[in-house]
C-alpha atoms as a PDB file:
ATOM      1  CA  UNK A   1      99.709 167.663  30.859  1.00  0.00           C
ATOM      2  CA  UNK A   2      97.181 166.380  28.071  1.00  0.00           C
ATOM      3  CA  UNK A   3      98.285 166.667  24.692  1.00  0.00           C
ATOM      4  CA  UNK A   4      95.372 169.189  23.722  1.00  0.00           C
ATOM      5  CA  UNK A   5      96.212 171.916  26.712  1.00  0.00           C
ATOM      6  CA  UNK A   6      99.914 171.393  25.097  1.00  0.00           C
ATOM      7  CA  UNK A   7      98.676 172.110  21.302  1.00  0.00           C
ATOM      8  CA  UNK A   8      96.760 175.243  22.682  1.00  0.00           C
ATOM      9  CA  UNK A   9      99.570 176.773  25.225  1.00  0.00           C
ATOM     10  CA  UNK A  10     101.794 176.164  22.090  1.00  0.00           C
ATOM     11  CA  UNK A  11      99.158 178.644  19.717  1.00  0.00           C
ATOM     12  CA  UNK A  12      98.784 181.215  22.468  1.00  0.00           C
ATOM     13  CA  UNK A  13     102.542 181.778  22.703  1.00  0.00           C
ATOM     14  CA  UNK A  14     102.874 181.681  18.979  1.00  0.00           C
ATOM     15  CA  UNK A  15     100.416 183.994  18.587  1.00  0.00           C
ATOM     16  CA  UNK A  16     101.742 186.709  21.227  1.00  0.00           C
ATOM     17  CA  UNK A  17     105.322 185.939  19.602  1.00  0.00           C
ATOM     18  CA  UNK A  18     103.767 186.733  16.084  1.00  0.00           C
ATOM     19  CA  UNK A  19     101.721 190.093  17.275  1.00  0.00           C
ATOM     20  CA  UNK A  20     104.770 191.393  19.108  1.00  0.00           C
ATOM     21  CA  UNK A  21     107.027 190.747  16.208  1.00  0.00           C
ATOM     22  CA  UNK A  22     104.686 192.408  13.772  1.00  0.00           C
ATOM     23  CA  UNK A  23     104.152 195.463  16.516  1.00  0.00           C
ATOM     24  CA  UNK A  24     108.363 196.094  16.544  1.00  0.00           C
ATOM     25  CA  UNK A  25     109.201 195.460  12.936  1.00  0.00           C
ATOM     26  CA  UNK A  26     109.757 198.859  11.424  1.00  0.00           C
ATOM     27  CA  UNK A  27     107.825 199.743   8.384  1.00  0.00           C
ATOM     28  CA  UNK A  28     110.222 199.483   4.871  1.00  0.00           C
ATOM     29  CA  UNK A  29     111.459 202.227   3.517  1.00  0.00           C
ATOM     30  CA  UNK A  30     109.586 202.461   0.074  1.00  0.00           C
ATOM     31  CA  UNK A  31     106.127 202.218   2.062  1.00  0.00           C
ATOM     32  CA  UNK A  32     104.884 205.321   3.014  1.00  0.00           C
ATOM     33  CA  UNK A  33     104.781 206.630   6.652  1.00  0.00           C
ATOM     34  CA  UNK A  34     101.061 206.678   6.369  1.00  0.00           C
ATOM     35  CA  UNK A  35     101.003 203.215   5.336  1.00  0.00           C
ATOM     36  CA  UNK A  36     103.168 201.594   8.319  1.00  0.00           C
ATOM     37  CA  UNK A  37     100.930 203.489  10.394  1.00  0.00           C
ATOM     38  CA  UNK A  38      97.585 202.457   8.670  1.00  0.00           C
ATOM     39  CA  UNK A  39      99.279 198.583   8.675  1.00  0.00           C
ATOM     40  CA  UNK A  40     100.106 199.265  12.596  1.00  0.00           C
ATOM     41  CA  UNK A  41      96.680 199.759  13.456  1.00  0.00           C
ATOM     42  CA  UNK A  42      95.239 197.224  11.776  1.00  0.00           C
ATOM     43  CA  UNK A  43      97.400 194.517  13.142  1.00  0.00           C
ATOM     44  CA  UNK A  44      96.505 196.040  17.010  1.00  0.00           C
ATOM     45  CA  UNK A  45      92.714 196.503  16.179  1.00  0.00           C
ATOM     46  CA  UNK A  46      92.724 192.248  15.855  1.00  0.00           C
ATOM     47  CA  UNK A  47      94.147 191.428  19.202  1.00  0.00           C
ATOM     48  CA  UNK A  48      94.547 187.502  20.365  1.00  0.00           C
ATOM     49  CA  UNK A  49      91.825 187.828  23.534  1.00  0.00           C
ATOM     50  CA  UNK A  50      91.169 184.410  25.800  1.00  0.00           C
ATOM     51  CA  UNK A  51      88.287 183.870  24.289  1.00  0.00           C
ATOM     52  CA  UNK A  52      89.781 183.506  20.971  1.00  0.00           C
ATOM     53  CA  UNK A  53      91.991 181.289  22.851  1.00  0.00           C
ATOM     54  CA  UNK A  54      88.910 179.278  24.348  1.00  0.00           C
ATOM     55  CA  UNK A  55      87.382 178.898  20.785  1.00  0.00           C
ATOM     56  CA  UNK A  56      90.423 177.635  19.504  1.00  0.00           C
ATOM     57  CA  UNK A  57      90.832 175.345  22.649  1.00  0.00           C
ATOM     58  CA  UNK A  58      87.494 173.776  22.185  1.00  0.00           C
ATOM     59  CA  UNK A  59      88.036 173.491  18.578  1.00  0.00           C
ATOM     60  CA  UNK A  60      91.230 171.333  19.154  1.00  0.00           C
ATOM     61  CA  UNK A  61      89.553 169.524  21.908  1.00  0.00           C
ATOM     62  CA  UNK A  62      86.664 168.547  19.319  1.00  0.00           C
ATOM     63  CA  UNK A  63      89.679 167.796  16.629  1.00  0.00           C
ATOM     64  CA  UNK A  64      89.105 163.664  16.987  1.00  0.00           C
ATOM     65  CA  UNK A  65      92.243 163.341  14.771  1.00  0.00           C
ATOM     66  CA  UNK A  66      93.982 164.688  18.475  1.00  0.00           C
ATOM     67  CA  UNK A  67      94.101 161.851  20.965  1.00  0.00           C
ATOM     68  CA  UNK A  68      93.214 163.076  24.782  1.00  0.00           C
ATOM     69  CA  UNK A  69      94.986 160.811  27.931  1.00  0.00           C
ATOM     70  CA  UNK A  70      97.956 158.502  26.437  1.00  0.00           C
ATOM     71  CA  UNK A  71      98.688 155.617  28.524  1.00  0.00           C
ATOM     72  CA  UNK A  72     101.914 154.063  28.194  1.00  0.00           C
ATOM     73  CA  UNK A  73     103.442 151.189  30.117  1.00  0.00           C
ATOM     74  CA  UNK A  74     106.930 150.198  30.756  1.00  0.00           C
ATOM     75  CA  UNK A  75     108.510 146.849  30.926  1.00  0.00           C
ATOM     76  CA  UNK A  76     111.221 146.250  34.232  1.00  0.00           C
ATOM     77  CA  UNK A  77     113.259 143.242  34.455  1.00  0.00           C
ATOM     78  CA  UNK A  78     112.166 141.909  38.414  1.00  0.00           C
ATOM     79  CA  UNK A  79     114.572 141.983  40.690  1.00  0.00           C
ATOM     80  CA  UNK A  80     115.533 138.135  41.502  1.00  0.00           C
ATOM     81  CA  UNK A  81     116.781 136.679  45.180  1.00  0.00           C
ATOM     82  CA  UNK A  82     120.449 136.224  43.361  1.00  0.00           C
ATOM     83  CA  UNK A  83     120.874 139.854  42.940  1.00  0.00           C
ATOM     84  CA  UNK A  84     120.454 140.582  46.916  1.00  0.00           C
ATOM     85  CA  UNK A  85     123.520 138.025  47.833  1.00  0.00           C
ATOM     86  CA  UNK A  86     126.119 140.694  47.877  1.00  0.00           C
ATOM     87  CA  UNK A  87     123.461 142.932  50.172  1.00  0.00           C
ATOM     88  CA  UNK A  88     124.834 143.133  53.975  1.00  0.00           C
ATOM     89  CA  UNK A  89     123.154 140.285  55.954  1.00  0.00           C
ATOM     90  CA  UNK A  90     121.431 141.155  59.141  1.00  0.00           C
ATOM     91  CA  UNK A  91     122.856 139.207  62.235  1.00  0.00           C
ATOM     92  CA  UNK A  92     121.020 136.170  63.884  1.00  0.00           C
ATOM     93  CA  UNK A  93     118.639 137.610  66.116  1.00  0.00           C
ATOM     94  CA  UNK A  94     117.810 134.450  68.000  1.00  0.00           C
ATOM     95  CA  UNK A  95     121.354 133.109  70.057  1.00  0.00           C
ATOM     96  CA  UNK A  96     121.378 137.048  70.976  1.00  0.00           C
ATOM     97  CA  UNK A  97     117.604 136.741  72.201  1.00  0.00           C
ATOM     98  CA  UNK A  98     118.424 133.810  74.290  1.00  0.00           C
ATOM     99  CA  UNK A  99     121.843 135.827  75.613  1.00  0.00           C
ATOM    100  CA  UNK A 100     119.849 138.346  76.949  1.00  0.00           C
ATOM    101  CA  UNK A 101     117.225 136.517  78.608  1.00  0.00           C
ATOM    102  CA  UNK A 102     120.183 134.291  80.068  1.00  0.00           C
ATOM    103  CA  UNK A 103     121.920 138.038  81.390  1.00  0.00           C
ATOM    104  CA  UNK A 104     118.437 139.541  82.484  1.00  0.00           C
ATOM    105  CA  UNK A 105     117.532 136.388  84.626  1.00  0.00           C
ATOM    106  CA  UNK A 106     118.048 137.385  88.628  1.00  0.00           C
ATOM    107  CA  UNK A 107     120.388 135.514  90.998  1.00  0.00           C
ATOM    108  CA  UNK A 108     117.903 133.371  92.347  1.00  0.00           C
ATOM    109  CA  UNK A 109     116.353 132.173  89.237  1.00  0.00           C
ATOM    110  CA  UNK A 110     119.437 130.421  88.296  1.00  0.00           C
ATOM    111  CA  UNK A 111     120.136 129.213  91.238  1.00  0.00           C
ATOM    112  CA  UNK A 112     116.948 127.594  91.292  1.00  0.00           C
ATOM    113  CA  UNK A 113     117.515 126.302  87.828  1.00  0.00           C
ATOM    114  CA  UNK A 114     121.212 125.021  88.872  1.00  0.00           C
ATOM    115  CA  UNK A 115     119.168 123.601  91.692  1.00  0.00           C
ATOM    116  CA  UNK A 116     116.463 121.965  89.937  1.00  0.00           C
ATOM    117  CA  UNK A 117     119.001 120.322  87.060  1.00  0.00           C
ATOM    118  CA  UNK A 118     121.180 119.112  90.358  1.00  0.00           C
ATOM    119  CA  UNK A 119     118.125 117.494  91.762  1.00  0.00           C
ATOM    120  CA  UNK A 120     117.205 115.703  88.426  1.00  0.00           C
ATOM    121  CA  UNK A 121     120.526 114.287  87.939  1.00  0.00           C
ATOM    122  CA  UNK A 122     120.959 112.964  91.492  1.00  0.00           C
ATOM    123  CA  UNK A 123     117.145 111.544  90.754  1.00  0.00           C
ATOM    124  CA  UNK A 124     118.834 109.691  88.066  1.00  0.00           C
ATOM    125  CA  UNK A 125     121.607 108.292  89.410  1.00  0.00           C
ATOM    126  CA  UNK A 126     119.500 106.747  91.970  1.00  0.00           C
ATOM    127  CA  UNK A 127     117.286 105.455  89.747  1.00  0.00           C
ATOM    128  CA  UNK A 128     120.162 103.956  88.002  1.00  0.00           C
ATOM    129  CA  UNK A 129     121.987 102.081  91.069  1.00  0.00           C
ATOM    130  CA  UNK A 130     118.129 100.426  92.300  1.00  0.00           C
ATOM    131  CA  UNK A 131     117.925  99.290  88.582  1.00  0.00           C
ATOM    132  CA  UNK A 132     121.226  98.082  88.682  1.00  0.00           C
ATOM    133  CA  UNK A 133     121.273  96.787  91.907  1.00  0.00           C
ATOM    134  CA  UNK A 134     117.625  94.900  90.903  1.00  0.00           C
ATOM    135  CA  UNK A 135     119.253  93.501  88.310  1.00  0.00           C
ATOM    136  CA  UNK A 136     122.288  91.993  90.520  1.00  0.00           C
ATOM    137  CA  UNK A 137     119.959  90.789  92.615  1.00  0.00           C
ATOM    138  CA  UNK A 138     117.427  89.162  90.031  1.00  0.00           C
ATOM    139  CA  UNK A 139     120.922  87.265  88.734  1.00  0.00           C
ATOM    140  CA  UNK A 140     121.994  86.205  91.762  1.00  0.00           C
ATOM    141  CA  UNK A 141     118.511  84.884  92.575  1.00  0.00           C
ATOM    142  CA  UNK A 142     118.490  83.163  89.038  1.00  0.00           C
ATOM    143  CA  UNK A 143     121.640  81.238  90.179  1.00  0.00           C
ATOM    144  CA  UNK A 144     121.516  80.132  93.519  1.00  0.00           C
ATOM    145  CA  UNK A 145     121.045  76.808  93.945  1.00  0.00           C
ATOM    146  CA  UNK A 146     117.980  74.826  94.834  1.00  0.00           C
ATOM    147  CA  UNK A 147     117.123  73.875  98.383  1.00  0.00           C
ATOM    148  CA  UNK A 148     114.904  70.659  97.469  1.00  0.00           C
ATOM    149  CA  UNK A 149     114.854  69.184  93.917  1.00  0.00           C
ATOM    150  CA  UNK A 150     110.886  67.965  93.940  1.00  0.00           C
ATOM    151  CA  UNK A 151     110.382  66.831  97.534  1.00  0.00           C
ATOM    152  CA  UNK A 152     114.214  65.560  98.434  1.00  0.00           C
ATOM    153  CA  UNK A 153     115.764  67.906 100.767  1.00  0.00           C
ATOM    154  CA  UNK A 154     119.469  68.607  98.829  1.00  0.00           C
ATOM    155  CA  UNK A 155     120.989  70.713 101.140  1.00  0.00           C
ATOM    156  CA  UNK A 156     124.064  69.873 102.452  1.00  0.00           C
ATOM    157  CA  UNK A 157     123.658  70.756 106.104  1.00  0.00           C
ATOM    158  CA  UNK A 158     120.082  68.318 106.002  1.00  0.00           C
ATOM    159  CA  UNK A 159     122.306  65.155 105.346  1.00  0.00           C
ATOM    160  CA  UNK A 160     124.568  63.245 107.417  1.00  0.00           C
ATOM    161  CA  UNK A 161     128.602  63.313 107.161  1.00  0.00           C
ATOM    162  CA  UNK A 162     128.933  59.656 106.006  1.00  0.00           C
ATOM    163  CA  UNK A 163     126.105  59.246 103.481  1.00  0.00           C
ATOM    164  CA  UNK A 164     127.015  55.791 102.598  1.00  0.00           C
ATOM    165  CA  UNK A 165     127.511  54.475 106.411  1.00  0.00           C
ATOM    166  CA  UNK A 166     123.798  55.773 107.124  1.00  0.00           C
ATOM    167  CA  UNK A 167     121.984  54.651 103.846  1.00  0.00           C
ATOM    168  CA  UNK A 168     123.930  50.655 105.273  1.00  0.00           C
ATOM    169  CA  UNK A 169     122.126  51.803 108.327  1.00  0.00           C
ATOM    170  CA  UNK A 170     118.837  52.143 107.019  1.00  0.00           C
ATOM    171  CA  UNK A 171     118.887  49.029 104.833  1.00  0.00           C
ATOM    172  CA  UNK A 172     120.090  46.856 107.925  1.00  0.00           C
ATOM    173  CA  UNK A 173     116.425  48.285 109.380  1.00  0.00           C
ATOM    174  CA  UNK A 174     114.937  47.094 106.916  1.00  0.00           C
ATOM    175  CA  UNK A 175     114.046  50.545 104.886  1.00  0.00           C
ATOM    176  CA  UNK A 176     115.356  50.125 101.650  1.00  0.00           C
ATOM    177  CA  UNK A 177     113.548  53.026 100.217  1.00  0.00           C
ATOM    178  CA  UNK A 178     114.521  55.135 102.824  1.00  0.00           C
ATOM    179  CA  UNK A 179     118.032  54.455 102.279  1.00  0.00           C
ATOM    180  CA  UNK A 180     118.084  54.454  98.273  1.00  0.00           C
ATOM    181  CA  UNK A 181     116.439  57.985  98.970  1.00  0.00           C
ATOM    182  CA  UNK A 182     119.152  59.075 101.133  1.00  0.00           C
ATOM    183  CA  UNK A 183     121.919  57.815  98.547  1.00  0.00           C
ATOM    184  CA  UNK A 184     119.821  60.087  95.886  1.00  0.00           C
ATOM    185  CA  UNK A 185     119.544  62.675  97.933  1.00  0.00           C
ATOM    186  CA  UNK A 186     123.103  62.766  98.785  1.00  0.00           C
ATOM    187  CA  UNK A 187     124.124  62.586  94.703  1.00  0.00           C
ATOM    188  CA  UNK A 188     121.604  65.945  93.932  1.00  0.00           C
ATOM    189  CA  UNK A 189     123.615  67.868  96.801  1.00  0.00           C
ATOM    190  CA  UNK A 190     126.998  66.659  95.594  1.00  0.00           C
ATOM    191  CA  UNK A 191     126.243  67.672  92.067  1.00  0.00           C
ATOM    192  CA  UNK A 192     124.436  70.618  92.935  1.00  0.00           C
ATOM    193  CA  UNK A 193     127.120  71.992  95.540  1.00  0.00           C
ATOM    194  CA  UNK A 194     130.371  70.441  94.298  1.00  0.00           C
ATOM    195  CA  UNK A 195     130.115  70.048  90.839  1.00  0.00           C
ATOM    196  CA  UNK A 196     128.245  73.217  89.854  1.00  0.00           C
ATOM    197  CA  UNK A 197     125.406  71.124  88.021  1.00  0.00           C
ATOM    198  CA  UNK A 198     122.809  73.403  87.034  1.00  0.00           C
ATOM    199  CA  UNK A 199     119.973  71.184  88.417  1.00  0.00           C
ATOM    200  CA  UNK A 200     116.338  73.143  89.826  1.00  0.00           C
ATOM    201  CA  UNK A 201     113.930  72.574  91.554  1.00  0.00           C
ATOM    202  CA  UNK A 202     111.895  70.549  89.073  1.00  0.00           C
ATOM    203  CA  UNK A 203     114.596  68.808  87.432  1.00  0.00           C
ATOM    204  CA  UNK A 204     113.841  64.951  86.718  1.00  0.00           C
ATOM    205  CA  UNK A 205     115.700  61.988  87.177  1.00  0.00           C
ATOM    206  CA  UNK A 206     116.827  61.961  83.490  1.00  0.00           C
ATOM    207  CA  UNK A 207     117.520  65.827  83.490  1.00  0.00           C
ATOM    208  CA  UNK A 208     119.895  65.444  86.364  1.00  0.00           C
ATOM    209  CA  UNK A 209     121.360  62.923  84.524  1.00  0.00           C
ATOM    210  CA  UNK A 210     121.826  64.639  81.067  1.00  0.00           C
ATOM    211  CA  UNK A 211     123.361  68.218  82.954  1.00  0.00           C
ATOM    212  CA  UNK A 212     125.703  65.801  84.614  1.00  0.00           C
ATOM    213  CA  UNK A 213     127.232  64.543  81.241  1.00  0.00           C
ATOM    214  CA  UNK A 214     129.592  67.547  81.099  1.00  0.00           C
ATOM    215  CA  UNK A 215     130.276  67.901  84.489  1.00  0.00           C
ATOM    216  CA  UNK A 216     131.536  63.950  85.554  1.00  0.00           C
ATOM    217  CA  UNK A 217     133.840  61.707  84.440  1.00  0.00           C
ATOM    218  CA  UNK A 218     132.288  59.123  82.509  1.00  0.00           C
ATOM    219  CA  UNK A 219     132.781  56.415  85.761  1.00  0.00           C
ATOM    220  CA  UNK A 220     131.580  58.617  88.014  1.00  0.00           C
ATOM    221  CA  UNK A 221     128.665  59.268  85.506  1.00  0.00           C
ATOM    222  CA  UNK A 222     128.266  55.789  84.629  1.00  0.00           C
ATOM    223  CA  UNK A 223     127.749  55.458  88.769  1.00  0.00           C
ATOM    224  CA  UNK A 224     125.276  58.007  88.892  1.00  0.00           C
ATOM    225  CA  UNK A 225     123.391  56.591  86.164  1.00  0.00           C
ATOM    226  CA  UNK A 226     123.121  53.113  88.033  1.00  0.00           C
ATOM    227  CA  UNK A 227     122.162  54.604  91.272  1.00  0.00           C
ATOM    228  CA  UNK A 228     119.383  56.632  89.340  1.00  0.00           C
ATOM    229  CA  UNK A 229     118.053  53.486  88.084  1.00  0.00           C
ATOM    230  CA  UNK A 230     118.191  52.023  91.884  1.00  0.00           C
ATOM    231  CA  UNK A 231     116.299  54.600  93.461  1.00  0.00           C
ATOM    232  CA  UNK A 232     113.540  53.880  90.277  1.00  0.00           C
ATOM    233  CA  UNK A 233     113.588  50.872  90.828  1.00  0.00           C
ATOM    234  CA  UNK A 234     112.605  51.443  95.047  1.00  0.00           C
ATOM    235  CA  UNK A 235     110.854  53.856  94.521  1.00  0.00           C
ATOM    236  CA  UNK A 236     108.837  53.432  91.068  1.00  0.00           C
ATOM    237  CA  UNK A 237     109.029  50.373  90.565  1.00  0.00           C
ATOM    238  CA  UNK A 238     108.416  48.870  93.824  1.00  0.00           C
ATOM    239  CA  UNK A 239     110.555  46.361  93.293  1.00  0.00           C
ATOM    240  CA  UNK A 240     113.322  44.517  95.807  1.00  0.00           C
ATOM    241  CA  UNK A 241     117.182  46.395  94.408  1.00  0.00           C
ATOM    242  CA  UNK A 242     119.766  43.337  94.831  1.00  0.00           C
ATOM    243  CA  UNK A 243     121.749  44.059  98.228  1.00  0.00           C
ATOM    244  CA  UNK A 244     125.141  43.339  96.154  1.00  0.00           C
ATOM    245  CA  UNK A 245     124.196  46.257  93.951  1.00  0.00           C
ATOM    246  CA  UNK A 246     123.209  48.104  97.149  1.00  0.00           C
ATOM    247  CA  UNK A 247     126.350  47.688  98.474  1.00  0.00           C
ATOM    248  CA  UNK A 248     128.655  48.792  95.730  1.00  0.00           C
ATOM    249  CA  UNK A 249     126.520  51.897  95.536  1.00  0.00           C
ATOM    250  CA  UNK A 250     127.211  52.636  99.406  1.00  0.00           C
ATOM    251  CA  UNK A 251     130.847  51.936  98.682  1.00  0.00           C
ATOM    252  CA  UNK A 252     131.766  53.686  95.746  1.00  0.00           C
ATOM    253  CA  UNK A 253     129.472  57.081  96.583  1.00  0.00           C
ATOM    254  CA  UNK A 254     132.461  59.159  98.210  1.00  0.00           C
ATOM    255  CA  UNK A 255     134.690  58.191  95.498  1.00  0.00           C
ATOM    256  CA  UNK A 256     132.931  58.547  92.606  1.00  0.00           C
ATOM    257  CA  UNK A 257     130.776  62.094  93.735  1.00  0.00           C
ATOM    258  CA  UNK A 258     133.926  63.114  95.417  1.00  0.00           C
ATOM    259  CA  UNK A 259     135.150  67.122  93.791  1.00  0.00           C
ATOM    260  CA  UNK A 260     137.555  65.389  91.413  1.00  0.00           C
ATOM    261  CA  UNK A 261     134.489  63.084  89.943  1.00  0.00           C
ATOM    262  CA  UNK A 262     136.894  59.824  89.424  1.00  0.00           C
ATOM    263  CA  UNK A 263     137.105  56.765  91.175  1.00  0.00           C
END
């Protein structure tokens, strides 16, 4: 309610309350009868009538000393997060989501699903033993031993029994290359097959030689090296080998490329 309908509610009921006092007071005693009635009379003949009311309404209304609408605001703390932490939390909504979906799913759906993960794993399992089994076989590739080391057949089964008695045989025919390339040939298998030297395919002379270090006793290296330098000689070279040195290197092949290495 405005402040102005307040001031002239409050004058309407003050003046009713003052005409209806005056109206039951009784008259004093020392003024005449006449009088009381006379004073009666003139306080009814001057009622309080609404438009009295309205006049005095617009004349507070035009009062500019009375203010109309008051405004007031009102400063509240806000209400911070802290304040909420004794407040009942809700419960997680999303492991119960999933729980339900999991319960609601038919028969068949998981079964396919069971089905489908059962599949994938066996997928992988395969996967895994070709890989592994790819990668026994690449290693087991990567050390087998060379067949031929440059054009010299090594192999074991492509040389005669008594490697020394056939290279005498082919130098008595007059093919000394032929028979220094047997004795060669014969040293690359025995240190490929018996000694475990890691020679390939495209090993040199000097290679073979330096893989051997490890692997012979120095004699039996020291022969090696001398019937390297025989077969260069043949074959390189193109030079005559002494038939002495030929012979010592027919004898002592067995013994010094034999599994124990010493002479």
């Amino acid at each position: 309610m405005r402040l102005r309908e307040t001031v002239i509610v409050l004058m309407t009921l003050l003046a009713g309350a003052s005409g209806r006092a005056q109206t039951a007071m009784p008259a004093p005693p020392s003024v005449p009868a006449s009088a009381a009635v006379g004073s009666a009379s003139a306080a009814s003949a001057q009622p309080l009538t609404a438009k009295a009311v309205r006049a005095a309404a617009r004349a507070v209304d035009a009062d500019p000393l009375l203010p109309g609408m008051e405004k007031t605001k009102i400063l509240r703390f806000k209400k911070h997060d802290d304040e909420d932490k004794d407040e009942p939390k809700k419960d997680p909504e999303d492991a119960r989501w999933w729980l339900n979906l999991v319960e609601n799913l038919s028969t068949g759906m998981r079964v396919a699903i069971w089905l489908i993960g059962a599949a994938l794993l066996v997928w992988v399992v395969l996967r895994l033993r070709d890989w592994l089994k790819g990668r026994d076989s690449g290693r087991a590739a990567s050390a087998a031993p060379p067949t031929h080391v440059g054009t010299l057949d090594i192999r074991p089964e492509s040389l005669p029994a008594d490697i020394g008695a056939a290279a005498r045989a082919l130098w008595a025919r007059q093919e000394p290359r032929a028979a220094l390339s047997l004795l060669y040939r014969g040293a690359l298998s025995r240190l490929v097959h018996v000694h475990g030297v890691p020679i390939r395919a495209a090993s040199t002379e000097q290679e073979c030689l330096d893989l051997a270090t490890d692997r012979l006793a120095p004699p039996s290296h020291a022969f090696l090296r001398q019937l390297v330098a025989g077969w260069q000689t043949v074959a390189y070279a193109q030079r005559a080998l002494d038939p002495a040195v030929f012979e010592q290197l027919c004898t002592d092949f067995d013994t010094c490329l034999s599994p124990g290495g010493q002479p």
